[in-house]
Protein backbone atom coordinates (compact mmCIF):
# COMPACT_ATOMS: atom_id res chain seq x y z
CA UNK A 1 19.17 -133.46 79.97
CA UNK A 2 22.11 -135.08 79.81
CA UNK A 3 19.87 -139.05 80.03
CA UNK A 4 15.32 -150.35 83.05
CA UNK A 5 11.78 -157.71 84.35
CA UNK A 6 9.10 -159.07 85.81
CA UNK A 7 6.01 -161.50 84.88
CA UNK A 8 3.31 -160.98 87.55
CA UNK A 9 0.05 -159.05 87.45
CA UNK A 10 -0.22 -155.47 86.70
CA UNK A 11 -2.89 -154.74 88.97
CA UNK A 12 -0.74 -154.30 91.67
CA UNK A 13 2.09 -152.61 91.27
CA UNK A 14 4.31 -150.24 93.55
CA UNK A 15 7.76 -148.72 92.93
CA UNK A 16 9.81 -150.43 94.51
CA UNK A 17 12.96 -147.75 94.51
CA UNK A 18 14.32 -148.08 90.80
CA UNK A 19 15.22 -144.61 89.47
CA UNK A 20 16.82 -141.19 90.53
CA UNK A 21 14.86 -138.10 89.88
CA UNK A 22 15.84 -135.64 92.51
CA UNK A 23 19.03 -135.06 94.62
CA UNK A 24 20.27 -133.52 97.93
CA UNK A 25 22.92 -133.49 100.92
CA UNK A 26 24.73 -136.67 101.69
CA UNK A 27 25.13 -139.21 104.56
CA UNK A 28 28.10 -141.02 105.17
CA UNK A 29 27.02 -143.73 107.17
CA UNK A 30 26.97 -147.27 105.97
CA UNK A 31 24.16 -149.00 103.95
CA UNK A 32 21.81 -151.81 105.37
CA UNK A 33 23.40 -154.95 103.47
CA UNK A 34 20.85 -156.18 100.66
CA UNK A 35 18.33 -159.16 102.29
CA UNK A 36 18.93 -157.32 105.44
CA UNK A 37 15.28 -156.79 107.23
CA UNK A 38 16.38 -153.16 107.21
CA UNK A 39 16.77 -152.65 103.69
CA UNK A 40 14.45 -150.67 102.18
CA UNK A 41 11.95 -150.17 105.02
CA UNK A 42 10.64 -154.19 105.31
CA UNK A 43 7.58 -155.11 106.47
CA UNK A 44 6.52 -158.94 104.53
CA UNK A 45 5.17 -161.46 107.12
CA UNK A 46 3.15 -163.47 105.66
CA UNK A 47 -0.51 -161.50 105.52
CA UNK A 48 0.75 -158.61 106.29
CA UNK A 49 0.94 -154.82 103.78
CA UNK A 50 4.29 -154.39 102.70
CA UNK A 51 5.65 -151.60 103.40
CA UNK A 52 8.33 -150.14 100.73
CA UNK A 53 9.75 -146.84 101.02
CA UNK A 54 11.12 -145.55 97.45
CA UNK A 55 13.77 -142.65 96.89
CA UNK A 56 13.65 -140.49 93.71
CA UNK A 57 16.26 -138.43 92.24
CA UNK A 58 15.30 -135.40 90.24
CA UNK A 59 15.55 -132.37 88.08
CA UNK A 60 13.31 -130.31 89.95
CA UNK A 61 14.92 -126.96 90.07
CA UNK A 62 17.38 -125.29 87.34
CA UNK A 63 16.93 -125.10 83.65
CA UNK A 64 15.26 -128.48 82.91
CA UNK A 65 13.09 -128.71 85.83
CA UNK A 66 10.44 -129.07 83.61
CA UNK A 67 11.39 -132.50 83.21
CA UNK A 68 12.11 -133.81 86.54
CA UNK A 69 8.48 -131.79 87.39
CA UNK A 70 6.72 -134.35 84.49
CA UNK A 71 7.88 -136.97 86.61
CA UNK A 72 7.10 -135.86 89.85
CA UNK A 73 3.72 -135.53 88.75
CA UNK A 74 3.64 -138.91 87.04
CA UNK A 75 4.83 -140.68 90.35
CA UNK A 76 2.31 -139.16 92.41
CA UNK A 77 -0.68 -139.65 89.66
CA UNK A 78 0.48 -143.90 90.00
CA UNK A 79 1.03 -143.79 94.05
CA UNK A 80 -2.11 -142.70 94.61
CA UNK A 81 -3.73 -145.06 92.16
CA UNK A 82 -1.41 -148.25 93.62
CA UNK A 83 -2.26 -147.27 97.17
CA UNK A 84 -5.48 -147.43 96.60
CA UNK A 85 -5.43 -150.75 94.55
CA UNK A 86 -3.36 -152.20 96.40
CA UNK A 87 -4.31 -151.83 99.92
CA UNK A 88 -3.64 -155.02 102.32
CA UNK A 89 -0.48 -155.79 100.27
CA UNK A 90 1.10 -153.27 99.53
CA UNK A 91 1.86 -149.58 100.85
CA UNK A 92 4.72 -147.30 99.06
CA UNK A 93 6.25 -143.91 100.28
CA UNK A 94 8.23 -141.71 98.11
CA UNK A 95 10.91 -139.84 99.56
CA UNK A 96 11.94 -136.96 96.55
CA UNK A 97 15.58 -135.14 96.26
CA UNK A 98 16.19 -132.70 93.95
CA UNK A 99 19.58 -132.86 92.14
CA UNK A 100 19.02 -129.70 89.87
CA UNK A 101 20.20 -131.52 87.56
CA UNK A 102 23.86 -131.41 88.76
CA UNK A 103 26.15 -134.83 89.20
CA UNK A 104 27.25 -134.04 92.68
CA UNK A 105 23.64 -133.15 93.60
CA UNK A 106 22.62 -136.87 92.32
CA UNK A 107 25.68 -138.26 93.80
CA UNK A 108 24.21 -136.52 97.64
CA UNK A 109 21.14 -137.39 96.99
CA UNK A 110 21.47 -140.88 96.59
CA UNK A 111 23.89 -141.17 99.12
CA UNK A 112 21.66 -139.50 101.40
CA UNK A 113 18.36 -142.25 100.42
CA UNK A 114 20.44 -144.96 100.67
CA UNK A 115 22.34 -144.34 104.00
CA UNK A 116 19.80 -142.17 105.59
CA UNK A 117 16.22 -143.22 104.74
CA UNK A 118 17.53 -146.51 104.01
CA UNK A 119 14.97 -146.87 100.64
CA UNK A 120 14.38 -149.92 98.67
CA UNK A 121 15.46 -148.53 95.54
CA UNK A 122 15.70 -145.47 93.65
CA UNK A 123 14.13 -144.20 90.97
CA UNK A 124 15.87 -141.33 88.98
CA UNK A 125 18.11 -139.69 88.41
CA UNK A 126 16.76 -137.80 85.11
CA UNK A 127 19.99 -136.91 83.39
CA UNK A 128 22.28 -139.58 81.63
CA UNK A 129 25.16 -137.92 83.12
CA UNK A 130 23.54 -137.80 86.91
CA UNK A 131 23.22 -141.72 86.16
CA UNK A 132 26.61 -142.17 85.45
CA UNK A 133 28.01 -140.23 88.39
CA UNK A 134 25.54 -141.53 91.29
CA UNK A 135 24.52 -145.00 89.56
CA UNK A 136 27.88 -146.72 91.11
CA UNK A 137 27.07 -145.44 94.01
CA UNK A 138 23.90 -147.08 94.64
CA UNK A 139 24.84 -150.29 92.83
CA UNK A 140 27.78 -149.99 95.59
CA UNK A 141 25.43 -150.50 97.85
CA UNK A 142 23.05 -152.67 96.28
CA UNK A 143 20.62 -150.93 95.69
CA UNK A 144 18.38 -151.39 92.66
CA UNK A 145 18.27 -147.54 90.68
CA UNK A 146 15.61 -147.07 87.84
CA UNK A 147 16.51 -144.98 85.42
CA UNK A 148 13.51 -143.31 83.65
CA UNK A 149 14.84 -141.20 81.30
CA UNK A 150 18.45 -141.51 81.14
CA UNK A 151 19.11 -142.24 76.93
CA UNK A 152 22.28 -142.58 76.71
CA UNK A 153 24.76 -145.97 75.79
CA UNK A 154 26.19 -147.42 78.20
CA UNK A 155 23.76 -146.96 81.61
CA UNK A 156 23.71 -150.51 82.03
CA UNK A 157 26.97 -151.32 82.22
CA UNK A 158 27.44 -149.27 85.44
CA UNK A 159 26.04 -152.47 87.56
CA UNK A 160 23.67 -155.25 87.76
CA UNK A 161 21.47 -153.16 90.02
CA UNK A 162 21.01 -150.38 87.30
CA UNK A 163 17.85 -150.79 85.59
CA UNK A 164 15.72 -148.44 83.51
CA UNK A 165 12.70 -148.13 81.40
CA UNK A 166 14.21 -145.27 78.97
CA UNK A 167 14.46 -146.11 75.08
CA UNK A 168 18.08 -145.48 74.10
CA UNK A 169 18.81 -142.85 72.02
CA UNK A 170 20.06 -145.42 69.67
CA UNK A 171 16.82 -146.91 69.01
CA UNK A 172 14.87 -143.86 69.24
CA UNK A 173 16.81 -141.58 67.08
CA UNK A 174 17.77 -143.58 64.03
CA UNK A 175 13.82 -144.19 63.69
CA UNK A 176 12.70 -141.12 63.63
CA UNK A 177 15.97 -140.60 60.86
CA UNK A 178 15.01 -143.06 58.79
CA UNK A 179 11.27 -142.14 58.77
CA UNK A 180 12.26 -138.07 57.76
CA UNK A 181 14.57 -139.26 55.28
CA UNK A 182 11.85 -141.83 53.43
CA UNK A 183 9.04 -139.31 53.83
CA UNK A 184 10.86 -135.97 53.09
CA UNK A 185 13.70 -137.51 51.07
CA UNK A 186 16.63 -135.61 52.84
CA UNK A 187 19.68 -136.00 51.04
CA UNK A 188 22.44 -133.48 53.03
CA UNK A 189 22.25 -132.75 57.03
CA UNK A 190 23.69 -130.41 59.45
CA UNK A 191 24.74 -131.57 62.97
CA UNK A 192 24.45 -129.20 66.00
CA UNK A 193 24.33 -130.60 69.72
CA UNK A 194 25.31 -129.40 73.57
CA UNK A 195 29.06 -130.49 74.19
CA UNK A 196 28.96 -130.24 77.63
CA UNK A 197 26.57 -132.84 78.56
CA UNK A 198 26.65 -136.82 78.27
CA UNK A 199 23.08 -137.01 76.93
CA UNK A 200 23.49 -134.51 74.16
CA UNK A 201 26.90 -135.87 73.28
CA UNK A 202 25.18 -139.25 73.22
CA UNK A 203 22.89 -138.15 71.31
CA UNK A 204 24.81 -136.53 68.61
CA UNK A 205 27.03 -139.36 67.91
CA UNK A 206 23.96 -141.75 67.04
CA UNK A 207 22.74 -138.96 64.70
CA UNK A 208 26.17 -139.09 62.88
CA UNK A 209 26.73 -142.37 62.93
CA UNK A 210 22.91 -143.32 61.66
CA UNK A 211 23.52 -140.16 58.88
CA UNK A 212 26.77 -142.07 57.63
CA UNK A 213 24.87 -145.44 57.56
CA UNK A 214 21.91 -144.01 55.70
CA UNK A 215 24.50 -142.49 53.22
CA UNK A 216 23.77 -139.10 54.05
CA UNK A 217 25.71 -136.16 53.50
CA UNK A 218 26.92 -134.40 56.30
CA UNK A 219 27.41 -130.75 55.41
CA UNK A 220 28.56 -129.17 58.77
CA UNK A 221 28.98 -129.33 62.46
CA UNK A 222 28.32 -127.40 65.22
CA UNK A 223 28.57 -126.94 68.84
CA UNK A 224 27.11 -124.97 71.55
CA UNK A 225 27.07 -124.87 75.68
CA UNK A 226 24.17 -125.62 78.07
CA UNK A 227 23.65 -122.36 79.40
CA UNK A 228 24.44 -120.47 75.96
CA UNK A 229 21.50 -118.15 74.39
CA UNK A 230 23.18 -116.83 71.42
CA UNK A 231 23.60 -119.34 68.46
CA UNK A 232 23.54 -117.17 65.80
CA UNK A 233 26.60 -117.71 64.65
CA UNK A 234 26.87 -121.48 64.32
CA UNK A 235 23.30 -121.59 62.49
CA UNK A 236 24.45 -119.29 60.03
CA UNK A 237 27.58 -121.44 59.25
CA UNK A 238 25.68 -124.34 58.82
CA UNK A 239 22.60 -122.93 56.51
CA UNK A 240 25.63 -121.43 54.49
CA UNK A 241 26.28 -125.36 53.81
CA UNK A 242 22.88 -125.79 52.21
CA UNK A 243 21.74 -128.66 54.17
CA UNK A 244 18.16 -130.57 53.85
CA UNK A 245 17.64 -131.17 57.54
CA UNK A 246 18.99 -129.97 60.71
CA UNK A 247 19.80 -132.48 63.51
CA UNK A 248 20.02 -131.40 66.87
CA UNK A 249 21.16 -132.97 70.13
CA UNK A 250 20.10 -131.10 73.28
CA UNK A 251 17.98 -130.06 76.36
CA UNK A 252 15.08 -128.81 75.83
CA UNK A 253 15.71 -125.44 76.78
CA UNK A 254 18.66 -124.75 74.69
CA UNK A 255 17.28 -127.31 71.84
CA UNK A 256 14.15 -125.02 71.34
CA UNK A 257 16.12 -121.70 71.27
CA UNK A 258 18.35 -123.54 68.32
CA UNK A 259 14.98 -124.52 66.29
CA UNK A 260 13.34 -121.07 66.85
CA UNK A 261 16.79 -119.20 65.94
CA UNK A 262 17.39 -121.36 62.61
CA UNK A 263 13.68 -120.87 62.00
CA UNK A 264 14.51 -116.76 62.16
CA UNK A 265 17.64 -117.13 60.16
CA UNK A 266 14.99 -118.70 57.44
CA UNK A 267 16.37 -122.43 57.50
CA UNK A 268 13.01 -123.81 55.86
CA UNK A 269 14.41 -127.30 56.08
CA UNK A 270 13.64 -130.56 58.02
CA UNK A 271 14.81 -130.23 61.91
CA UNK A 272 15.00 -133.47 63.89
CA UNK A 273 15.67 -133.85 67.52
CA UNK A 274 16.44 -135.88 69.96
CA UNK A 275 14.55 -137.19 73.17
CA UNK A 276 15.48 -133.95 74.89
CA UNK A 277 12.77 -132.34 72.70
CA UNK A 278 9.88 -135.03 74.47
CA UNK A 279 8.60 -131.82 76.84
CA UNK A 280 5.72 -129.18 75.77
CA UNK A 281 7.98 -126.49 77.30
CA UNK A 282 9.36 -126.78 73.55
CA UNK A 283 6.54 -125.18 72.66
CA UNK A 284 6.13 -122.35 74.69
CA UNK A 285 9.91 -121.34 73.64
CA UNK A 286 9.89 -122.29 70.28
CA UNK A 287 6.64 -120.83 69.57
CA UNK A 288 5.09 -121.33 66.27
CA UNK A 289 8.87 -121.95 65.22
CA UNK A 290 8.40 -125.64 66.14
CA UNK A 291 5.79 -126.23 63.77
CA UNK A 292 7.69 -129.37 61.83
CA UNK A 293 9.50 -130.51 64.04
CA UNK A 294 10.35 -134.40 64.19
CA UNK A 295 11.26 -136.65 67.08
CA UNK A 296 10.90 -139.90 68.06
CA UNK A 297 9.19 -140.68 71.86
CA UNK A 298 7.61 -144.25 73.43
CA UNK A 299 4.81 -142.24 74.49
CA UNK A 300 2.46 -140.21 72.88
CA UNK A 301 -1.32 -138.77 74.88
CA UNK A 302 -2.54 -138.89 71.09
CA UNK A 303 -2.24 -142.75 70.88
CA UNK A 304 -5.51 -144.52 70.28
CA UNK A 305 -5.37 -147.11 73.44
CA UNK A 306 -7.48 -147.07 76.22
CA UNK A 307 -5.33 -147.22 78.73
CA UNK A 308 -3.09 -144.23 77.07
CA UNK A 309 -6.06 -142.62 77.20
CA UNK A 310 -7.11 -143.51 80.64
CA UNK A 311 -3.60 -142.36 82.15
CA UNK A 312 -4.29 -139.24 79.99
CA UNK A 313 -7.56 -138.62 81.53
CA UNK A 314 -6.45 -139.13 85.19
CA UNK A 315 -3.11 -136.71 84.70
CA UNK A 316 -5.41 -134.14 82.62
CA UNK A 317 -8.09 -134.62 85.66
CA UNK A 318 -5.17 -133.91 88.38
CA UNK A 319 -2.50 -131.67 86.61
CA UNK A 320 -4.77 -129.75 84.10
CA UNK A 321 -2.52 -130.76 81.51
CA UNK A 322 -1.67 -133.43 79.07
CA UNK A 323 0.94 -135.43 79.95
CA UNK A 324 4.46 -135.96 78.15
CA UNK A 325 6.70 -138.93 78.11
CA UNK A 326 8.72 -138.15 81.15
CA UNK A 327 5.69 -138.30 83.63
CA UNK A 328 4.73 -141.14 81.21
CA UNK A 329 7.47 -143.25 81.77
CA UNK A 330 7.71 -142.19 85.40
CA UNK A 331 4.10 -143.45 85.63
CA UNK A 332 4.85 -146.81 84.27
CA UNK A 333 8.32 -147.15 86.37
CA UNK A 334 6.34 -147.13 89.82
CA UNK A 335 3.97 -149.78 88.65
CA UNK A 336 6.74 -151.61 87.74
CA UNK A 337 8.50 -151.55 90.89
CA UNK A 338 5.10 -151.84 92.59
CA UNK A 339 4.71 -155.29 90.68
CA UNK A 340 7.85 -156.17 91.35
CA UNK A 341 7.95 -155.88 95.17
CA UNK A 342 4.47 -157.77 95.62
CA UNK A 343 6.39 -160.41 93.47
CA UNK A 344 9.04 -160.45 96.17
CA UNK A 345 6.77 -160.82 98.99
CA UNK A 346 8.81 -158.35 100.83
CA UNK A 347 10.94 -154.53 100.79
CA UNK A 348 14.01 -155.87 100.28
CA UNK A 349 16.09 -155.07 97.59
CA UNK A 350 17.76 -158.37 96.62
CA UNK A 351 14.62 -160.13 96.15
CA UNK A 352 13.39 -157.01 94.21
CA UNK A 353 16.47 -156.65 91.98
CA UNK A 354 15.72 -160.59 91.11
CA UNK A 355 11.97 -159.70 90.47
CA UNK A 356 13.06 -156.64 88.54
CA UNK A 357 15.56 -158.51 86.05
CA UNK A 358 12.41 -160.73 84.99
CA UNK A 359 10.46 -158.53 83.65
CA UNK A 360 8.67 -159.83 80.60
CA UNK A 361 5.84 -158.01 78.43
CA UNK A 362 4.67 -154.95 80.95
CA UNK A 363 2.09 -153.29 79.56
CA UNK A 364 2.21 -149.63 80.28
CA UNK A 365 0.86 -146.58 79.57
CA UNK A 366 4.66 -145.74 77.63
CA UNK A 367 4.30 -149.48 75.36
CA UNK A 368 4.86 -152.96 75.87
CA UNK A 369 8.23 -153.64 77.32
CA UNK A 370 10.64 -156.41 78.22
CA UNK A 371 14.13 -156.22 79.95
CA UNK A 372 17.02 -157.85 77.81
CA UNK A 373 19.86 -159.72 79.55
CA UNK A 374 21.93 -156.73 80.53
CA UNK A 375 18.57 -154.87 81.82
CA UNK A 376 18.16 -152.57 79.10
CA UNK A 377 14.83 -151.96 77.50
CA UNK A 378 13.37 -153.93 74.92
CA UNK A 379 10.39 -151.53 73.24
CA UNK A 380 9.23 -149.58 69.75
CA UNK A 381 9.85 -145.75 69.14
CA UNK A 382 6.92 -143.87 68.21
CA UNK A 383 8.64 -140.93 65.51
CA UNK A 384 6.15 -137.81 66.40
CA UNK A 385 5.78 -134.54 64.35
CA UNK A 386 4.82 -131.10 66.25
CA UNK A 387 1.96 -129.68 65.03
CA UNK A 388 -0.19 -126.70 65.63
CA UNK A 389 1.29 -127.08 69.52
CA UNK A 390 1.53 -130.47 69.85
CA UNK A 391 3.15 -133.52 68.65
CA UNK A 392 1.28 -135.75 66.64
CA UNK A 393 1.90 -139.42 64.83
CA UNK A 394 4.05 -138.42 62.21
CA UNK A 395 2.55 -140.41 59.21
């Protein structure tokens, strides 16, 4: 799982090409220069649709296909809606890759959107470390990429066209620390994360660094491998250490086998997780082992908000399912680009770069959020608590 400004109205909204969800072959031949009429599939005389073809990069096949599938789903649930609204201005195609989750794959597939279907911008990819490999490339070329779930520090700093919507792991995870620690006054912790991939790595580092500032005592370590199904072992060392909680950093595949295998072992403490946890597949591996467990998420289908509960309605209506925050955010990431491009007045990706670095106070389905200078997203946590098969405000 290894983990993006605008002012004008919300009512029409199309995604413009901010993130990378999916990912595929290459293409090698040169990129439209941004402002270029070809860039991003133009069409903005004055009184005329736009027409604005978006790429997305993501994890649809593999182990965490589950998430890039969440945001699939919550593009298509917003296209349809923004097509619809928006007809006369504004028109948006989606062209998906799938990167199964692999750098290379993300590095192809954007490669292959930029060069070859010559998008506006990318959304995607949905790993921090597919960011990091194939967000250069596109801000290379100029092309605005929207990251929509990609947690980890440092995204930003690959480029001024590198946006995302995505609450860092260090905003999400030291609130939902600080909220287990008041409520279930934790004292000692154990650490356990992936070490093999830059989200979980990420997001293990916050959790020691937030456990050190809360004066907590850190009892153990441990480490495991995406891909590993056996972590007997390791949880045995660390419930020898007596710990209060259990902190763990991963995907959600391997993060859910960890919580149900400390939950066999008879750990009957706290366990916390990261964003990687944010998927109901947690729940179908876990089983009723992930009763208790804490994370923190911008989204949650339980909030008490009509248009939370709108978006929930639509996605429930289409997908027979709740939605989670990675279709959430996906959701909220096309009507920001779709905002954004009407904004510009055309499909070009300078003008919607400038439009996208504005963004001020978007209202979405995933919270209220702003961009800060360096394009990184300005928004509240919401700490959540599984319960009885889903997660619920953790009060």
């Amino acid at each position: 799982m290894k983990g993006f400004h605008l002012m004008r109205s919300l009512a029409a909204i199309s995604l413009g090409a901010v993130l990378m969800v999916g990912c595929s072959s290459g293409g090698n031949t040169a990129a439209p220069a941004a402002g270029e009429g070809g860039s991003g599939q133009a069409a903005s005389a004055d009184g005329q649709e736009i027409q604005a073809k978006i790429g997305v990069v993501g994890f649809l096949s593999g182990s965490g296909a589950a998430y890039g599938e969440a945001q699939k789903a919550g593009l298509e649930l917003a296209l349809g809606e923004l097509n619809e609204a928006n007809k006369g201005k504004l028109k948006i195609e989606l062209k998906f890759e799938d990167s199964a989750g692999e750098k290379e794959g993300a590095i192809n597939a954007v490669n292959k959107l930029i060069n070859q279907d010559n998008v506006v911008a990318i959304i995607g990819p949905t790993l921090s470390g597919e960011m990091f490999a194939a967000g250069p490339v596109a801000n290379e070329a100029e092309t605005p990429i929207f990251g929509i779930s990609n947690t980890s520090e440092g995204i930003n700093d690959i480029g001024e066209y590198v946006f995302r919507n995505s609450l860092p792991e260090s905003i999400a995870i030291p609130t939902a620390m600080k909220a287990a620690v008041e409520k279930n006054g934790l004292k000692k912790v154990a650490l356990i994360h992936a070490s093999n991939d830059d989200f979980s790595v990420n997001g293990y580092k916050v959790m020691k660094a937030t456990a050190e500032k809360l004066g907590l005592e850190i009892t153990g370590e441990a480490t495991f491998a995406n891909g590993d199904v056996d972590f007997s072992a390791q949880l045995t060392k660390l419930k020898q250490t007596n710990p209060d909680a259990l902190f763990v950093s991963a995907l959600y595949k391997e993060g859910s086998m960890v919580v149900k295998k400390a939950r066999e072992l008879g750990f009957a403490g706290t366990i916390l997780g990261g964003n990687g946890f944010n998927n109901p597949k947690v729940f179908e591996i876990a089983g009723p082992a992930a009763e208790g467990l804490i994370v923190a998420t911008p989204f949650s289908p339980e909030k008490k908000d009509d248009k939370v509960q709108a978006f929930v309605k639509a996605f429930e209506a289409k997908y027979n399912k709740k939605p989670d925050q990675f279709a959430a955010q996906a959701y909220d990431s096309l009507y920001i680009m779709s905002q954004s491009l009407i904004a510009a007045g055309k499909a070009d990706r300078e003008e919607l770069r400038g439009q996208l670095a504005q963004l001020k106070d978007f209202t979405g389905v995933s919270g209220k959020l702003s961009f800060d200078e360096k394009r990184n997203p300005i928004g509240d946590a919401v700490v959540v608590v599984a319960k009885e098969g889903k997660f619920v405000p953790f009060e």
